[in-house]
Each structure stands twice: as C-alpha cells, then as structure tokens.
C-alpha atoms as a PDB file:
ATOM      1  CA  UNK A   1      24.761  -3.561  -6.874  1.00  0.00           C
ATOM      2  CA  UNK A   2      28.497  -4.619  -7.128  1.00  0.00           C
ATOM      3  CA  UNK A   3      30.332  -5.890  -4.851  1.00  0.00           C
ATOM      4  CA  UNK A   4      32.176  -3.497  -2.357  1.00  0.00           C
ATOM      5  CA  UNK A   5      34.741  -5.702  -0.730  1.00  0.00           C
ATOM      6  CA  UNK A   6      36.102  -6.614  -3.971  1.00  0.00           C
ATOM      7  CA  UNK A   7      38.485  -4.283  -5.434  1.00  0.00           C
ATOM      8  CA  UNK A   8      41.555  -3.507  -7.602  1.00  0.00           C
ATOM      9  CA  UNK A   9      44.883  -2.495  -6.755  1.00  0.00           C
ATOM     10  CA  UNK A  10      48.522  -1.698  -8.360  1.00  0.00           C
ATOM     11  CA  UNK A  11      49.322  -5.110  -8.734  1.00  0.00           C
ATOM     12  CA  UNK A  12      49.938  -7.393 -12.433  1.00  0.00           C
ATOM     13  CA  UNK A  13      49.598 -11.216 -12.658  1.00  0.00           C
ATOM     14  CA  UNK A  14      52.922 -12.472 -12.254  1.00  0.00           C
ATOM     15  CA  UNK A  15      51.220 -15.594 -14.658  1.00  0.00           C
ATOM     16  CA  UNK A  16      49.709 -13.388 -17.431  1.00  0.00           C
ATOM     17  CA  UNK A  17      50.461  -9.558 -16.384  1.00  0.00           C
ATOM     18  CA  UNK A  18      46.635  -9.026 -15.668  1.00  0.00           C
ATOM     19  CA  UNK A  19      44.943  -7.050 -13.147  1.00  0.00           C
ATOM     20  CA  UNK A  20      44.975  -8.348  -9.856  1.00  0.00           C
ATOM     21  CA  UNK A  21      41.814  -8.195  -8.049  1.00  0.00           C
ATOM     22  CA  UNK A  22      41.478  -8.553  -4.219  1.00  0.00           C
ATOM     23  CA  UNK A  23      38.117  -9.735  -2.156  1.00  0.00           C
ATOM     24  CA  UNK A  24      39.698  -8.102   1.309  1.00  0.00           C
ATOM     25  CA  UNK A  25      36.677  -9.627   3.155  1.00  0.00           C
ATOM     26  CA  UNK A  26      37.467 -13.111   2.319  1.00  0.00           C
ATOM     27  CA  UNK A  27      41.405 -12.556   2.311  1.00  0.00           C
ATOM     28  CA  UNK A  28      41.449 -14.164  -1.290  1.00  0.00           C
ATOM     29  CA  UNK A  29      42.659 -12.597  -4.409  1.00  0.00           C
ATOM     30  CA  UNK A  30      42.521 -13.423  -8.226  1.00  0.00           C
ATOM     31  CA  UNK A  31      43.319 -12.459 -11.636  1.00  0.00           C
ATOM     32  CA  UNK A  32      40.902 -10.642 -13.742  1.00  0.00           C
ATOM     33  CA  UNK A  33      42.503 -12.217 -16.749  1.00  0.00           C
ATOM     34  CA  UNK A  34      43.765 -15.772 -16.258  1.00  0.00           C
ATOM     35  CA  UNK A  35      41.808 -16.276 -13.091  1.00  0.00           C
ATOM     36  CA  UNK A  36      44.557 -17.616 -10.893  1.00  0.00           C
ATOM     37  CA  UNK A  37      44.143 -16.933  -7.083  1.00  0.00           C
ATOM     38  CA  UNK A  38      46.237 -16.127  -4.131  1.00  0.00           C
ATOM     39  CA  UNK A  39      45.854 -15.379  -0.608  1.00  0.00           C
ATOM     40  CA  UNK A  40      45.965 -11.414   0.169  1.00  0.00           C
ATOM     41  CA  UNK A  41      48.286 -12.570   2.775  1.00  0.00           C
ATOM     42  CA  UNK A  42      50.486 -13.611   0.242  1.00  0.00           C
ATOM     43  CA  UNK A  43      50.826 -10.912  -1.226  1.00  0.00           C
ATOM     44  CA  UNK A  44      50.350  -8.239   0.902  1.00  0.00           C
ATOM     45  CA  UNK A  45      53.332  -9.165   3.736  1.00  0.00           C
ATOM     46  CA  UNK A  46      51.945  -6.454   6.177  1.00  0.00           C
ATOM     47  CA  UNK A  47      48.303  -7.626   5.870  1.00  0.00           C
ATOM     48  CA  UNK A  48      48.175  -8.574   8.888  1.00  0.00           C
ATOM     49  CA  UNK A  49      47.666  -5.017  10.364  1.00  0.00           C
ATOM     50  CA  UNK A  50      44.298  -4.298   8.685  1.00  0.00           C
ATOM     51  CA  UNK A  51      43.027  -7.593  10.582  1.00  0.00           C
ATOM     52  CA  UNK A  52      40.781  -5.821  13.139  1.00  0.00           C
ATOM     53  CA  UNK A  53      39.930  -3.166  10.370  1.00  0.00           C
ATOM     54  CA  UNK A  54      38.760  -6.010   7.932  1.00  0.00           C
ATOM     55  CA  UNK A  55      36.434  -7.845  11.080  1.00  0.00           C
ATOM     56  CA  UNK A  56      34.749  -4.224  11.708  1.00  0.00           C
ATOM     57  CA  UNK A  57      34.149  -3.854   8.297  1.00  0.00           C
ATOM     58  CA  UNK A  58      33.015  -7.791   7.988  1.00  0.00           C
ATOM     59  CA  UNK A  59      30.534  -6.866  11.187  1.00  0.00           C
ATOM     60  CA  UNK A  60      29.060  -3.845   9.792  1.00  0.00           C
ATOM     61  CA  UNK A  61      28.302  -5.727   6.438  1.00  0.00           C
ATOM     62  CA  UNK A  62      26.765  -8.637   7.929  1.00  0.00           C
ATOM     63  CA  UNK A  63      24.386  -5.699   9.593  1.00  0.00           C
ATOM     64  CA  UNK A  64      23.614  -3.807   6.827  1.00  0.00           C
ATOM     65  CA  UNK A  65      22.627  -7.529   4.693  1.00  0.00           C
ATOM     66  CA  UNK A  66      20.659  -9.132   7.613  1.00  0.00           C
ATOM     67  CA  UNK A  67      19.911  -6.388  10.138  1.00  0.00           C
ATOM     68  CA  UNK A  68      16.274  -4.617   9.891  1.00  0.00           C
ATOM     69  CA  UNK A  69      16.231  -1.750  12.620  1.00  0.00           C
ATOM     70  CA  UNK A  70      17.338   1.776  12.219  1.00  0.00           C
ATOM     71  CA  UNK A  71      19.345   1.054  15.386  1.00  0.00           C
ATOM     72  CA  UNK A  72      21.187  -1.764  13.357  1.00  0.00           C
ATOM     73  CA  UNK A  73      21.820   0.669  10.708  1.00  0.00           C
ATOM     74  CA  UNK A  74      23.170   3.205  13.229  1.00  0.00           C
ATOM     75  CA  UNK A  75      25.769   1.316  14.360  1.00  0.00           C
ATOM     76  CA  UNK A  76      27.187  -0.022  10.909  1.00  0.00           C
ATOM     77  CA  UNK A  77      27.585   2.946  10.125  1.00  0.00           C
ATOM     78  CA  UNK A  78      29.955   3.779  13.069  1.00  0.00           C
ATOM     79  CA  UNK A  79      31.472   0.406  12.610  1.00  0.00           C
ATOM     80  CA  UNK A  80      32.632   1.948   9.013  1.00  0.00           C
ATOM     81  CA  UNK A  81      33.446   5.530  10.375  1.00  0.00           C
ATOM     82  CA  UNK A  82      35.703   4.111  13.161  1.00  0.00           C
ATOM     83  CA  UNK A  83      37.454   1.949  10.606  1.00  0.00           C
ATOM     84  CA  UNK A  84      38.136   4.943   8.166  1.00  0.00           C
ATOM     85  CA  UNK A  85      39.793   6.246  11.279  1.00  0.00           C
ATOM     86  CA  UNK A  86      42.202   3.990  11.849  1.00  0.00           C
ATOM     87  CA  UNK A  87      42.871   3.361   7.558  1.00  0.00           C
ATOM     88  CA  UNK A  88      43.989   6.898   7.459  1.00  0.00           C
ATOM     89  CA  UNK A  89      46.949   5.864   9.980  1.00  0.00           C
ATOM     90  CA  UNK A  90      48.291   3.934   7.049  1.00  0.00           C
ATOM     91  CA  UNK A  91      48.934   5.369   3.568  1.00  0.00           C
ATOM     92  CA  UNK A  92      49.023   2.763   1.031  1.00  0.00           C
ATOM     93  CA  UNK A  93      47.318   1.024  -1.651  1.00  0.00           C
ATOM     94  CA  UNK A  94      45.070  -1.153   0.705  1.00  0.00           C
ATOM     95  CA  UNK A  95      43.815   1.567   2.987  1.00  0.00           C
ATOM     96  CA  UNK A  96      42.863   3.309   0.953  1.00  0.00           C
ATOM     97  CA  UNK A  97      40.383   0.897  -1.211  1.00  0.00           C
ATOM     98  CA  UNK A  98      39.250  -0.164   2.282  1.00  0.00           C
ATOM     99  CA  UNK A  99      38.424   3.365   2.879  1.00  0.00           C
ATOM    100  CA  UNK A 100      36.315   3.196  -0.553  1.00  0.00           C
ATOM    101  CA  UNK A 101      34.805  -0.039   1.148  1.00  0.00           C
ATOM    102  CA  UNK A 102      33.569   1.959   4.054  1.00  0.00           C
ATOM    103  CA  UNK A 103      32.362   4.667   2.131  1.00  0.00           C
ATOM    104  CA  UNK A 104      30.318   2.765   0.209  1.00  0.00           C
ATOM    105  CA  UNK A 105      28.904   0.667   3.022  1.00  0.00           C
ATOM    106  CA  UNK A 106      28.177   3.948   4.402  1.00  0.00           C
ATOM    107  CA  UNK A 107      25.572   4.620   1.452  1.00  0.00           C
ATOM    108  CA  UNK A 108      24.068   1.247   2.141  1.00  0.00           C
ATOM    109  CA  UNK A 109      24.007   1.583   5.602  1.00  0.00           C
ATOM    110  CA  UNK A 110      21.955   4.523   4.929  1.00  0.00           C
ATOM    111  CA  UNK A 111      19.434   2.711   2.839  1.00  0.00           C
ATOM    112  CA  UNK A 112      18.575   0.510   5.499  1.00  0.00           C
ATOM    113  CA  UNK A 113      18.214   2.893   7.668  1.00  0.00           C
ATOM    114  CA  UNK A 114      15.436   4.457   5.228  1.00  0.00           C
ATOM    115  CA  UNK A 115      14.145   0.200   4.409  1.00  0.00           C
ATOM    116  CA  UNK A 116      13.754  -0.151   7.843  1.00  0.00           C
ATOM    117  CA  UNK A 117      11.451   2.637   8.174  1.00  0.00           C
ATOM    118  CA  UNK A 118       9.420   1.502   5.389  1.00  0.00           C
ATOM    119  CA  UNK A 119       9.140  -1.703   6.828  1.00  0.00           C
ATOM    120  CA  UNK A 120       8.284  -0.779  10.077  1.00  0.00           C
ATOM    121  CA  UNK A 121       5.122   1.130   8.698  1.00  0.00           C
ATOM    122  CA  UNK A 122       4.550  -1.970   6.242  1.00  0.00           C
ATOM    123  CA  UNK A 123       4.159  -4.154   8.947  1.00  0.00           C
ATOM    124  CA  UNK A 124       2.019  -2.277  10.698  1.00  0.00           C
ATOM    125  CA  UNK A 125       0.043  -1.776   7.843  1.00  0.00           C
ATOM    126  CA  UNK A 126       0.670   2.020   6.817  1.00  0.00           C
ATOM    127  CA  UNK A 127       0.999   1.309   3.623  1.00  0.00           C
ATOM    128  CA  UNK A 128       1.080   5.253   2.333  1.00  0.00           C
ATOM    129  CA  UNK A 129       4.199   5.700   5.110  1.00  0.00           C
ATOM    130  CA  UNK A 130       5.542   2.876   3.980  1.00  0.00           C
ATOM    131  CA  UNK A 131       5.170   3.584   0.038  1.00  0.00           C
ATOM    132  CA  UNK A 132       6.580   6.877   0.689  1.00  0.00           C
ATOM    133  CA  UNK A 133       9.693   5.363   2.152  1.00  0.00           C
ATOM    134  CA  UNK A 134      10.258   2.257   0.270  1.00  0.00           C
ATOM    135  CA  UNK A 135       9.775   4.108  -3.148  1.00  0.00           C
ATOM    136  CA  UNK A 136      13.572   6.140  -1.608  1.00  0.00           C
ATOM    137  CA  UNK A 137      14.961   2.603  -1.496  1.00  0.00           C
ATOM    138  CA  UNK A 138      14.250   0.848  -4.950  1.00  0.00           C
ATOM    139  CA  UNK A 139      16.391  -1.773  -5.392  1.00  0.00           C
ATOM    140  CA  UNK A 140      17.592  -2.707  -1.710  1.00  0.00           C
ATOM    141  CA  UNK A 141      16.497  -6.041  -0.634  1.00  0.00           C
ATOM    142  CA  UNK A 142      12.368  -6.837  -1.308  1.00  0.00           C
ATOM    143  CA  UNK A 143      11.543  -3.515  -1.469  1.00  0.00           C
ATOM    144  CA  UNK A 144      10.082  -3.598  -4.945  1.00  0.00           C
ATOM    145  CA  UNK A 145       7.660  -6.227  -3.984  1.00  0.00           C
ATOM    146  CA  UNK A 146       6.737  -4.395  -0.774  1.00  0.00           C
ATOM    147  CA  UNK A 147       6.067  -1.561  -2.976  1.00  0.00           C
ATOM    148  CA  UNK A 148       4.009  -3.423  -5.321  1.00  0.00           C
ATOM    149  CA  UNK A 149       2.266  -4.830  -2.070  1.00  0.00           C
ATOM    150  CA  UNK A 150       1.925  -1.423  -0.628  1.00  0.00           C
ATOM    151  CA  UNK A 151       0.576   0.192  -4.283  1.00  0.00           C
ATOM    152  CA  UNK A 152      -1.790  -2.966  -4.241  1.00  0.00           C
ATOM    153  CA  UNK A 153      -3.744  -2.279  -0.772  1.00  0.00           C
ATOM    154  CA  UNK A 154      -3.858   1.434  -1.176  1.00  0.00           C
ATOM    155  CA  UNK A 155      -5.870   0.689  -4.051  1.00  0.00           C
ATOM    156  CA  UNK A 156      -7.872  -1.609  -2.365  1.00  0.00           C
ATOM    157  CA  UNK A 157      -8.830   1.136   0.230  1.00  0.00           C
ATOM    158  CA  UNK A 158      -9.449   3.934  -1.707  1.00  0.00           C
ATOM    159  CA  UNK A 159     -12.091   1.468  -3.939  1.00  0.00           C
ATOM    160  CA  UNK A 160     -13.520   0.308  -0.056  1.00  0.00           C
ATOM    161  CA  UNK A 161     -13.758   4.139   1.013  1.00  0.00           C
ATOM    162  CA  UNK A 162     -15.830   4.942  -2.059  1.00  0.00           C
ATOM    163  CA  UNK A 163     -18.721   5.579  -0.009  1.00  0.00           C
ATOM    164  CA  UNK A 164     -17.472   7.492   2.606  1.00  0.00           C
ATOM    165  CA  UNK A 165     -16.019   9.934  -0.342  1.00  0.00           C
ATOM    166  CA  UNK A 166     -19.084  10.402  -2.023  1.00  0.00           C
ATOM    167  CA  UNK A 167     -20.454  11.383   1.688  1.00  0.00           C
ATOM    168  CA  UNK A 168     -17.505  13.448   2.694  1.00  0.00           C
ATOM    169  CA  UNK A 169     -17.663  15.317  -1.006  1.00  0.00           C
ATOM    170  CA  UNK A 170     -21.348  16.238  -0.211  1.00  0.00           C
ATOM    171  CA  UNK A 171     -21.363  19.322   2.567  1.00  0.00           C
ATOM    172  CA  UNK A 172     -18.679  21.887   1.055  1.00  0.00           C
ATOM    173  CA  UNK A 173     -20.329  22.181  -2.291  1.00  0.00           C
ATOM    174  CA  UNK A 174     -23.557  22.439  -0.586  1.00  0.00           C
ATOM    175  CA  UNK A 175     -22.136  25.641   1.549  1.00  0.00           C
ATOM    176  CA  UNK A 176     -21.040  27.240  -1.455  1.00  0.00           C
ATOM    177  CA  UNK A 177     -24.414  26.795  -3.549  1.00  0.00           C
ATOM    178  CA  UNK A 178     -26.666  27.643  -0.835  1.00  0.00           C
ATOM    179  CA  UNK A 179     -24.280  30.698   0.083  1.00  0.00           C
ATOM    180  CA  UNK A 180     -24.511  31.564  -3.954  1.00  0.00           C
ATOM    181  CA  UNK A 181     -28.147  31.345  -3.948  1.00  0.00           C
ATOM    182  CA  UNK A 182     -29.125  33.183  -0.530  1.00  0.00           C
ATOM    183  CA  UNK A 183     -26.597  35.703  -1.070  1.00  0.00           C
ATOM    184  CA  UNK A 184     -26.095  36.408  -4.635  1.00  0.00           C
ATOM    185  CA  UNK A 185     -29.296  35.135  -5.580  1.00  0.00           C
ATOM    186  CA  UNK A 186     -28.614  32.992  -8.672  1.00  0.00           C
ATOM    187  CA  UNK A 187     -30.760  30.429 -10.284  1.00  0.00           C
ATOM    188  CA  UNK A 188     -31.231  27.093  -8.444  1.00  0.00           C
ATOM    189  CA  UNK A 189     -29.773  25.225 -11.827  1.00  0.00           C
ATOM    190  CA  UNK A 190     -26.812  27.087 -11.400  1.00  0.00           C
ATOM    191  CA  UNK A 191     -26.533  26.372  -7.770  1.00  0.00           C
ATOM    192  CA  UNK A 192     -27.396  23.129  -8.690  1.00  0.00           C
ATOM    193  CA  UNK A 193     -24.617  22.371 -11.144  1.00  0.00           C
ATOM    194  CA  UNK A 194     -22.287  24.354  -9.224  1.00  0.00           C
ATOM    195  CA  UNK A 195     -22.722  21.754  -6.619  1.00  0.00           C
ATOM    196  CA  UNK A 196     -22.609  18.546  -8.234  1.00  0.00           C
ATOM    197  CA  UNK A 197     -19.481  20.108  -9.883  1.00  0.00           C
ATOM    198  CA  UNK A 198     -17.575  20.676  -6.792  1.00  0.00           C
ATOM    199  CA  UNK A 199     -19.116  17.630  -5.165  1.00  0.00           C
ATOM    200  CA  UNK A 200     -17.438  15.607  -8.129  1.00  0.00           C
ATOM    201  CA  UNK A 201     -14.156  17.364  -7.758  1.00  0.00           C
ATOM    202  CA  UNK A 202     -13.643  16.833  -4.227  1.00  0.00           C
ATOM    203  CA  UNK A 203     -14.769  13.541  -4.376  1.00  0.00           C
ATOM    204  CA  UNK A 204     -11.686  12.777  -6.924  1.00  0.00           C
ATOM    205  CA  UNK A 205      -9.256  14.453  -4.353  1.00  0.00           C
ATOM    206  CA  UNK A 206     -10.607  12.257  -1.436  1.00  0.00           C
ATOM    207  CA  UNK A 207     -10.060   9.618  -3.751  1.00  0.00           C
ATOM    208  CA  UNK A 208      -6.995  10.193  -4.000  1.00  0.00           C
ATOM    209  CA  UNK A 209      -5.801  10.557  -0.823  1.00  0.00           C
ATOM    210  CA  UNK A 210      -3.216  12.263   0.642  1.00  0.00           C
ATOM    211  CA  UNK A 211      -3.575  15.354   3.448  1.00  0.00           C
ATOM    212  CA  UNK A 212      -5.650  17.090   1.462  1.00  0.00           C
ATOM    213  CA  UNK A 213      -8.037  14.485   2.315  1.00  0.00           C
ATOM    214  CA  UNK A 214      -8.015  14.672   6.091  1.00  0.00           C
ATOM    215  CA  UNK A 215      -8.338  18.471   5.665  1.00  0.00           C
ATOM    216  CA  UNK A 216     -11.227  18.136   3.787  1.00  0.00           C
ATOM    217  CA  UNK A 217     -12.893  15.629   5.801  1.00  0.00           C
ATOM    218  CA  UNK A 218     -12.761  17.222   9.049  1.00  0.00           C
ATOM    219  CA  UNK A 219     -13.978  20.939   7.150  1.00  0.00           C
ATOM    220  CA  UNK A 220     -16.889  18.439   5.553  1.00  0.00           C
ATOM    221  CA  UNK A 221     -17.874  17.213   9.233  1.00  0.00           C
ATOM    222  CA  UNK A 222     -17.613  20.430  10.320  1.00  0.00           C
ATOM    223  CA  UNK A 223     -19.971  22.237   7.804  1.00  0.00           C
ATOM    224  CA  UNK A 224     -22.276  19.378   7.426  1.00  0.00           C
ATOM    225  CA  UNK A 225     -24.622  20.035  11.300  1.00  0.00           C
ATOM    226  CA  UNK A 226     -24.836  24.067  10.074  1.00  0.00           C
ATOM    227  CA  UNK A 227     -26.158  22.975   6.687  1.00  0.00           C
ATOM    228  CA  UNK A 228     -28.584  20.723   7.794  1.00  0.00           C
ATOM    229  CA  UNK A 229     -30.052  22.769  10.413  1.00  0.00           C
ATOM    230  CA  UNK A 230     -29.656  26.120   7.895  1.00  0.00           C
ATOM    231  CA  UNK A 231     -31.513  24.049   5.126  1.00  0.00           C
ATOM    232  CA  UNK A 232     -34.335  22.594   7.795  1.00  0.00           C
ATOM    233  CA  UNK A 233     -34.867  26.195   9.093  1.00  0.00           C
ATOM    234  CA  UNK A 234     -34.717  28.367   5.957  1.00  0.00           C
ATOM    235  CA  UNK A 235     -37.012  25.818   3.557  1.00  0.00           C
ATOM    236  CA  UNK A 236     -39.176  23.515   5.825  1.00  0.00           C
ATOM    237  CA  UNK A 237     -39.519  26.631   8.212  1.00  0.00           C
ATOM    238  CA  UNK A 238     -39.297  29.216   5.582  1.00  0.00           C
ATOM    239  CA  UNK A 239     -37.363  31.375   8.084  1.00  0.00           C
ATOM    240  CA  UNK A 240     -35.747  34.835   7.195  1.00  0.00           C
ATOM    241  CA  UNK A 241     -32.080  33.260   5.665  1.00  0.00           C
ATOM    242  CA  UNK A 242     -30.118  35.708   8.691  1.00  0.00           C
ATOM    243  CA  UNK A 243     -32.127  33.642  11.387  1.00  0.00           C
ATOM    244  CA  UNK A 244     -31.248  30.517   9.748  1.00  0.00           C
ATOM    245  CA  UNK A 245     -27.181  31.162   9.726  1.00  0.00           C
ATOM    246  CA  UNK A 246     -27.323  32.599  13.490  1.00  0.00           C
ATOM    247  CA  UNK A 247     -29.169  29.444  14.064  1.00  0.00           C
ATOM    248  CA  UNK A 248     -27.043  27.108  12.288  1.00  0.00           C
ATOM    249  CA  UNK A 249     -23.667  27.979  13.498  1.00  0.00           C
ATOM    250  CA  UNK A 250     -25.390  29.101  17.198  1.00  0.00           C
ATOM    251  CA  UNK A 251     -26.609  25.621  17.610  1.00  0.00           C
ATOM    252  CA  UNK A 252     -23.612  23.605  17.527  1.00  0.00           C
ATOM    253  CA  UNK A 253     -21.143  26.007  19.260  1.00  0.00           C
ATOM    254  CA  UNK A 254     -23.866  26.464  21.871  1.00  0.00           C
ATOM    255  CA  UNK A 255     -24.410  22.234  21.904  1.00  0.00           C
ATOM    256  CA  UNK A 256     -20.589  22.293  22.383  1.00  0.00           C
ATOM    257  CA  UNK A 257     -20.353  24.696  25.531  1.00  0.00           C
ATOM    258  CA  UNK A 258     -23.290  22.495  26.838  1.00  0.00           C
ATOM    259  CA  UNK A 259     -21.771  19.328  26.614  1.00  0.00           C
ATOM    260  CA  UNK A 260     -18.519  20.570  27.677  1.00  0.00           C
ATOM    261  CA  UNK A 261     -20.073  22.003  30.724  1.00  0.00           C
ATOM    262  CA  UNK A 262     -22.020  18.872  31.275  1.00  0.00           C
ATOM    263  CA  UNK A 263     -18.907  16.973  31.323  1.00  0.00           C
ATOM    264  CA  UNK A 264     -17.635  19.308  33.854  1.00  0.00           C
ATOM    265  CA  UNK A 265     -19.956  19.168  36.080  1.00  0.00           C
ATOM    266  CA  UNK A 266     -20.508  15.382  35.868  1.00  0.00           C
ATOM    267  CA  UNK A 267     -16.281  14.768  36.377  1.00  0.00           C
ATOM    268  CA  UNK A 268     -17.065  17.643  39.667  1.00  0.00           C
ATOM    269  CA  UNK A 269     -20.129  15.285  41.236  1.00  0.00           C
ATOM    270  CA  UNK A 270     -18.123  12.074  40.515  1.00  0.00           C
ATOM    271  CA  UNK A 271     -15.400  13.831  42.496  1.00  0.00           C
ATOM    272  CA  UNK A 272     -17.132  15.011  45.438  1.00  0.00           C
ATOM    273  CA  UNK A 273     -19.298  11.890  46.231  1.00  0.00           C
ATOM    274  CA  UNK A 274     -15.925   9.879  46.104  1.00  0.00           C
END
C-alpha cells in the first residue's frame, strides 16, 4: 500500500525543474527527479499552522499501524475527521493533500477496525468468525497468514468431526425411508437406497460446515429418540405403524413434561425445607 503522508504538490525543483514531493509527517521534502531535499518548513513559510493538524494525523497513524482494538480504530478515525475539520479553514495546496491524507487513513482505519475483529475471534480460536473477517482484510498486516492459519484448523476439524457427521447424517434419511415405506409402501431397496443417498448428502453438508450444519444437527437429535422407539415398536413389536408414531413422538414430549415437572417440584421441596 503506498504511502499516504507522502504527497505531491504545485511546486518544481528549483535544481532540475522536477516534481517536488513532500513527506508532511516527517516535515521533509525531496525531488522526484534529482533527489535533492528540503525541509517543508522551508518551503512552505506558513507551515507552521498545520503543526497540531500534522501531530493528530501522526497520532492516528501510529494507531492504525500498532493499535489492535476496534476501540483503537474508533478513535483514529476521529483523530482524522477532526483534522479534516480544521484543513477546511485553510484553502491551499497543503490542506488540501492533508485532507487526502485523512481520507485515506480513514479507509485504513476502517480495516483495522474489521482486523481487529478477526483477530479477536482468532485468538480465541473461532477460526470460521475469524476467516470470515480476515478474508475482508487481505493484505493489512498478517492477515494472510492468519488466514492460512485459520483455513488450516478448519480443516483439521471438519477431518476430527468425521464421526460425529456420519452419526448426525444417519436419523433424517431414516425418517424419510421409513415414512416412504409405511406410508407409500415402496420396496425396502428403494427405501434402502433412498437412505444411504440422503445419508451421504447430508453427511457432505455437515462436512462442510456452516449453519446449515447446526440446523441439521439439532433436527438429527431431534428425530433420532422417535425413530428408534418407532423402529423398536413397529418391527421387534410388530405393532400397527399408527401406534408406533403416537408412541414415538408421545414418548419424548411426555418424558419432557415429566422431567420438567420433576424439576419443578424438586426446585419447590429444596425451597420449602430451606
């Protein structure tokens, strides 16, 4: 990224006749040609005014190159709004490339608000957060190599979590064939496939990742005590199939209302004898 406190103005070499470029930050300025150098002061006789401007503006950049809180970013970024305030008060060929300055710091200013983010959920490990935010940043600071990091150990996870997938990828397909099969009546092979179909689909979304994931885990935990107690009651019991669904979504809602009640009246006794 180029430098943003080094910038051009109206001004010829008075050596060569080149461009005269001016570091404001560092009060210094050269010759894009020759390469001779001179003090801004020098040539600038009512420098002097932008002094307080230029030490915002030298704050606020120090923030935004060493600073890694949101809060840090914050306040650069007033630091360069306040000092566009006061450069419009002067209209000349200094305010406004500081005003330039200040927009641009602005930008980064705004990056590290988004880095800081990212980093926050890198160090805590959130590497998905993080990826998300980093991958807005490319470029500023180590990002890339977080983002490397980051790519790295979701990879590592999803390989880890494998198992659970497979698991997780089970119950849905099973709801659909067995609905297919007691409803509709079709052939166990197609039931069959049907559900080692789905199984392997949903198994490459959990994979995956993302919130379809979570969505599909909880409906998979969710299905999985009805099936079980459907399948137990409709094949090892050979019960009529409308016995077997009252009894397989009964069951759990009515273990539910017991526990809940349990709890109740456990938190009421616990109460009373204190």
């Amino acid at each position: 990224m180029a430098d943003i406190n080094i910038t051009p103005v109206s001004l010829k070499c008075k050596v060569c006749g080149g461009d005269i470029v001016n570091d404001y930050i560092n009060g210094t300025s050269y010759c894009a040609n020759c390469g001779n150098r001179w003090s801004v002061a020098d040539l600038y006789p009512d420098y002097a005014k932008y002094r307080k401007i230029i030490a915002n503006i030298t704050k606020a950049n120090d923030i935004v190159e060493s600073e890694n809180k949101a809060a840090s970013a914050n306040e650069a970024k007033l630091l360069y709004k306040t000092c566009i305030i006061e450069c419009t008060k002067f209209n000349d060929p200094i305010s406004s490339d500081l005003i330039r300055i200040c927009e641009e710091g602005q930008k980064k200013a705004d990056l590290l608000a988004v880095y800081a983010k990212g980093k926050g959920y890198f160090d805590k490990g959130s590497y998905n957060s993080a990826l998300s935010a980093l991958s807005k940043v490319k470029g500023f600071r180590n990002a890339d190599a977080m983002i490397e990091i980051c790519k790295d150990e979701i990879e590592k996870k999803r390989k880890k979590d494998i198992p659970w997938d497979v698991v997780f990828s089970l119950p849905l397909p099973a709801a659909v064939g067995l609905f297919f099969r007691e409803v509709c009546h079709w052939p166990w092979a197609v039931c069959i496939l049907l559900f080692l179909l789905g199984s392997a689909g949903l198994g490459y979304v959990l994979y995956r990742g993302g919130v379809i994931e979570i969505i599909i885990k909880i409906l998979s935990f969710l299905a999985a005590g009805p099936i079980i107690v459907f399948s137990v009651l409709a094949y090892a019991f050979h019960l009529p199939t409308w016995i077997s669904v009252v009894a397989a979504i009964g069951a759990p809602i009515a273990m539910f209302i017991l526990f809940a009640l349990t709890t109740e009246q456990l938190s009421v006794f616990a109460n009373n004898k204190n």
